[in-house]
C-alpha atoms as a PDB file:
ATOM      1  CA  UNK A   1      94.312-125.980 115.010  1.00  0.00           C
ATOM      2  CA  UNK A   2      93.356-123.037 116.921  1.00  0.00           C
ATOM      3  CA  UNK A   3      90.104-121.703 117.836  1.00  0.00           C
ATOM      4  CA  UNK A   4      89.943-117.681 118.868  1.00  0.00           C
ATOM      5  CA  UNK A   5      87.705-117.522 122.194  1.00  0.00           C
ATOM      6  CA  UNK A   6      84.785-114.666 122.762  1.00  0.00           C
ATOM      7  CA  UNK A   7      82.323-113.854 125.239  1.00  0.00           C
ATOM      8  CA  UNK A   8      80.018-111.051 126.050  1.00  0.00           C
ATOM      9  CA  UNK A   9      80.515-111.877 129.268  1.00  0.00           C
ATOM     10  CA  UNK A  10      83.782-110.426 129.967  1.00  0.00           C
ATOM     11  CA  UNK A  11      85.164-106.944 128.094  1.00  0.00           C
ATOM     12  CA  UNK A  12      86.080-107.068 124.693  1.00  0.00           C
ATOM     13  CA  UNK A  13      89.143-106.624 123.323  1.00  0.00           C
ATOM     14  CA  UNK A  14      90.488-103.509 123.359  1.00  0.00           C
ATOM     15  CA  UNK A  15      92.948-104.285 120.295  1.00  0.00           C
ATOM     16  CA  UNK A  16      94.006-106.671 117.890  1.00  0.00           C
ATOM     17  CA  UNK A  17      93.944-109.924 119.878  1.00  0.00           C
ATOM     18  CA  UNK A  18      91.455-112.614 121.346  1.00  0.00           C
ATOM     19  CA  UNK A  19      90.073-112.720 125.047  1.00  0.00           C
ATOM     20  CA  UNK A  20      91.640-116.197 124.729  1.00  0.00           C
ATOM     21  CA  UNK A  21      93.185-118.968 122.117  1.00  0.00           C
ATOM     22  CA  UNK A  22      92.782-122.716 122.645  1.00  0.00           C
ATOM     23  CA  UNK A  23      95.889-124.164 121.131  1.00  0.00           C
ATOM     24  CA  UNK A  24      95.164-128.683 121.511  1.00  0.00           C
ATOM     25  CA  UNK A  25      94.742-128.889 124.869  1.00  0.00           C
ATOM     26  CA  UNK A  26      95.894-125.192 126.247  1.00  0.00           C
ATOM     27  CA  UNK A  27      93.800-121.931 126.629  1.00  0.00           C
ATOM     28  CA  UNK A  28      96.015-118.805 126.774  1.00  0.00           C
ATOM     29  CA  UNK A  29      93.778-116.043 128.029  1.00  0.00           C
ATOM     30  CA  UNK A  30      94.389-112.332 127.443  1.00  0.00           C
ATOM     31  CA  UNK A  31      95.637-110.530 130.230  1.00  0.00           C
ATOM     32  CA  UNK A  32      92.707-108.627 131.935  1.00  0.00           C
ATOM     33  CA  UNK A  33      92.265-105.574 133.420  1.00  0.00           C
ATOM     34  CA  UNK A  34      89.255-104.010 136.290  1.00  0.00           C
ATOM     35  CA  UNK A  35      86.823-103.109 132.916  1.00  0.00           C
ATOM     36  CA  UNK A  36      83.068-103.834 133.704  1.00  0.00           C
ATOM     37  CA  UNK A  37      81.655-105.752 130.793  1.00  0.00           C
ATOM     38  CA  UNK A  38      78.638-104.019 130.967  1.00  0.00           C
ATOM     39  CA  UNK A  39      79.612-100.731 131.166  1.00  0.00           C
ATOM     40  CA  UNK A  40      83.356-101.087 129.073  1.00  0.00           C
ATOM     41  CA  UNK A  41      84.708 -98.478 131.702  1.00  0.00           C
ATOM     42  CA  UNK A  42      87.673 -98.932 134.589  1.00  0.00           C
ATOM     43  CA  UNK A  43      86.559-100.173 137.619  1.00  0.00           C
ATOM     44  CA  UNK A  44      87.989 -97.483 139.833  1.00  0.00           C
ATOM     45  CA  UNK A  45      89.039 -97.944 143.512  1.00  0.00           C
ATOM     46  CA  UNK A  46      91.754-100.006 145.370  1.00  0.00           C
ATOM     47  CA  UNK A  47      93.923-102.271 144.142  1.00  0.00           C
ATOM     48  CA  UNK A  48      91.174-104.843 146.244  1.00  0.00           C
ATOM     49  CA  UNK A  49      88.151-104.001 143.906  1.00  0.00           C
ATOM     50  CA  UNK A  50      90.555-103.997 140.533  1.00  0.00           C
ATOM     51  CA  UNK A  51      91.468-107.559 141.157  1.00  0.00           C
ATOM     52  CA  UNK A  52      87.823-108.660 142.410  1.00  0.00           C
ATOM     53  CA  UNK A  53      86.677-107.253 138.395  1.00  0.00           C
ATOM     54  CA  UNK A  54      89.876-108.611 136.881  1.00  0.00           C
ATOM     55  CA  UNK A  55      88.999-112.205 138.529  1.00  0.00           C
ATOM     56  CA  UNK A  56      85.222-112.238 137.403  1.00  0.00           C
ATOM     57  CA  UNK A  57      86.988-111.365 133.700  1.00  0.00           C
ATOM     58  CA  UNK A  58      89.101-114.028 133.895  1.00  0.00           C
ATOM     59  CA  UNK A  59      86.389-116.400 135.188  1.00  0.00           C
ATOM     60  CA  UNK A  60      84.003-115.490 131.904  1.00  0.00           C
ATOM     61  CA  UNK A  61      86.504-115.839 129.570  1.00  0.00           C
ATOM     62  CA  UNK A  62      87.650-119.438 131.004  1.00  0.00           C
ATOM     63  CA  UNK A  63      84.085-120.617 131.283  1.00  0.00           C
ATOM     64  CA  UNK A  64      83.843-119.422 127.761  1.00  0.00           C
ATOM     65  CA  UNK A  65      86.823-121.553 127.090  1.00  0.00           C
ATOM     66  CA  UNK A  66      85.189-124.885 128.957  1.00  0.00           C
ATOM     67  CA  UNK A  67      87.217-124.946 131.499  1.00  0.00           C
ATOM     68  CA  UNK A  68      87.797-123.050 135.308  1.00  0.00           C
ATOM     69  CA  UNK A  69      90.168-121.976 137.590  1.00  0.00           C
ATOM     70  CA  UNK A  70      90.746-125.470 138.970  1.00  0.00           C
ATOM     71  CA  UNK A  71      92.008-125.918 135.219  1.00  0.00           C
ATOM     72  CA  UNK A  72      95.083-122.910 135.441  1.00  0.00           C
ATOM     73  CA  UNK A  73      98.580-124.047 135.040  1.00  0.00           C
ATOM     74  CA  UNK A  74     100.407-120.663 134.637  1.00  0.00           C
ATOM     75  CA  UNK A  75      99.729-117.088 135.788  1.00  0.00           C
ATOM     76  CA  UNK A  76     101.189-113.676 134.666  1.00  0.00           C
ATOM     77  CA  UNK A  77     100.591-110.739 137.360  1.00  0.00           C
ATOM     78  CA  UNK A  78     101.544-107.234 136.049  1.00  0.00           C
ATOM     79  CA  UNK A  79     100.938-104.520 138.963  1.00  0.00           C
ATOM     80  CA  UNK A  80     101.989-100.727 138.624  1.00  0.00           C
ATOM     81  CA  UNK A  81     103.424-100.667 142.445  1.00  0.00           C
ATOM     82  CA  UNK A  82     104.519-103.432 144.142  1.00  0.00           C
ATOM     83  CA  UNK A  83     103.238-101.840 147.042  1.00  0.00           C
ATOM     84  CA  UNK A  84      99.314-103.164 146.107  1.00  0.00           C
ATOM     85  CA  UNK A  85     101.297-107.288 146.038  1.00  0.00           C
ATOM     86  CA  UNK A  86     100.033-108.243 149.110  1.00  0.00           C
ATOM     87  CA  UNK A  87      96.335-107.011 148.980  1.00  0.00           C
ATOM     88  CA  UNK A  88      96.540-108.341 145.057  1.00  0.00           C
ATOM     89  CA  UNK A  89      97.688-111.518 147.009  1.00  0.00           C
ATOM     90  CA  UNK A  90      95.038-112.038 149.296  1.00  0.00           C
ATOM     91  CA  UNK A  91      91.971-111.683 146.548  1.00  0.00           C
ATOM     92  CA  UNK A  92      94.417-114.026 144.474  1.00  0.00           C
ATOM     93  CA  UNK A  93      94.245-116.546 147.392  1.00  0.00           C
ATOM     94  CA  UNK A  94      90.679-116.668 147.538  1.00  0.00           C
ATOM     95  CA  UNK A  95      90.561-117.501 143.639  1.00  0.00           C
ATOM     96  CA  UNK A  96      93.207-120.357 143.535  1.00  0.00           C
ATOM     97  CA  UNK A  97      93.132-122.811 146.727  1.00  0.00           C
ATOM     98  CA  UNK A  98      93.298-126.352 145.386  1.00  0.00           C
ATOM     99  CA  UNK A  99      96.790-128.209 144.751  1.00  0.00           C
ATOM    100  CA  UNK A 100      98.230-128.070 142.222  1.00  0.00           C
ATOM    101  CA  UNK A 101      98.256-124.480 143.040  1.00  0.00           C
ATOM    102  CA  UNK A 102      99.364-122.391 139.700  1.00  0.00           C
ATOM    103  CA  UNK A 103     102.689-121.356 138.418  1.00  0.00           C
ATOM    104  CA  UNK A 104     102.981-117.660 138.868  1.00  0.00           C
ATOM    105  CA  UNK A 105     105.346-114.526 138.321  1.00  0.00           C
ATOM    106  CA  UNK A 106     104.292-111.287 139.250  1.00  0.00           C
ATOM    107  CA  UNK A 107     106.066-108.384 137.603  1.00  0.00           C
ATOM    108  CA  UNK A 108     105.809-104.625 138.275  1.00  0.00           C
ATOM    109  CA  UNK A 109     105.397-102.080 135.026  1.00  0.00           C
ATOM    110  CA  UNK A 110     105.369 -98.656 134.574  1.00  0.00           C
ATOM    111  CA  UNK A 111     101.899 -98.399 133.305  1.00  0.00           C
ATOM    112  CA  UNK A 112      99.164-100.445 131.602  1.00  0.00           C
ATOM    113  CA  UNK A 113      95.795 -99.660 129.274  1.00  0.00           C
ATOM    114  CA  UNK A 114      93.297 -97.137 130.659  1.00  0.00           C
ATOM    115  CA  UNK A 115      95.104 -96.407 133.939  1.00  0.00           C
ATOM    116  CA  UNK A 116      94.917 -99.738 135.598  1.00  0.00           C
ATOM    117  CA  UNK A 117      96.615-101.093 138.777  1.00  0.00           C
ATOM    118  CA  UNK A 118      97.061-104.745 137.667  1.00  0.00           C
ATOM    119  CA  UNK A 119      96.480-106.806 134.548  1.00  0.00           C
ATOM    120  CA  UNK A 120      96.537-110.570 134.930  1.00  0.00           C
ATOM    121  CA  UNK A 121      97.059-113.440 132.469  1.00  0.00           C
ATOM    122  CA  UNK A 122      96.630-117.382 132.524  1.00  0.00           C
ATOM    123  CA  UNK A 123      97.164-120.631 130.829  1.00  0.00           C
ATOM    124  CA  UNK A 124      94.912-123.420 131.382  1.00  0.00           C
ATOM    125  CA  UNK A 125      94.493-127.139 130.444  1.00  0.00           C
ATOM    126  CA  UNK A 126      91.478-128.473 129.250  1.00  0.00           C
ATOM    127  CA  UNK A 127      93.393-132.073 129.198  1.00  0.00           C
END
């Protein structure tokens, strides 16, 4: 059975999908981009400050999902320039630091929604 996830706490959706899906024992959260949930506008500024807002998303829409960061299996990164992977990197750091550390890939696109630098996705266990 699956159950559709949905906070106030992080943005909504900004089309015709869930912040996350628990599938059994999995939560596949929406990839995320530097909105502020109270204000539903970009975050602008560096690379730095996008992931910081993109990480606080993600957080919401875990703890919605009953489960944390301690709890991700599987990470999608999706920057415009390759050029912002090692700042992206370091904020990522900070957020992930216990072993198992996740599965990532990190991919660079030509664009993504509302002008963003980087959009990130995750899979979690709540088993």
């Amino acid at each position: 059975m699956l159950k559709s996830v949905r906070t106030d706490s992080a943005p909504q959706a900004i089309g015709p999908y869930s912040q996350a899906v628990i599938a059994g024992d999995l939560v596949f959260c929406s990839g995320q981009i530097a909105i502020n949930p109270a204000t539903g506008e970009l975050v602008t500024g560096s690379i730095r400050e996008q992931t910081e807002q993109v990480f606080k998303n993600l957080k919401e829409v875990l703890r919605a999902s009953g489960v944390g960061f301690e709890a991700v299996i599987s990470v999608c990164v999706y920057l415009c320039d390759m050029k912002d992977f090692k700042d992206m990197n370091e904020i990522y750091g900070r957020i992930f630091t216990t072993d198992p550390l996740p599965a990532r890939v990190t991919v660079a696109v030509s664009g993504l929604p509302k002008g963003a630098l980087v959009e990130i996705s995750c899979i979690a266990s709540k088993g």
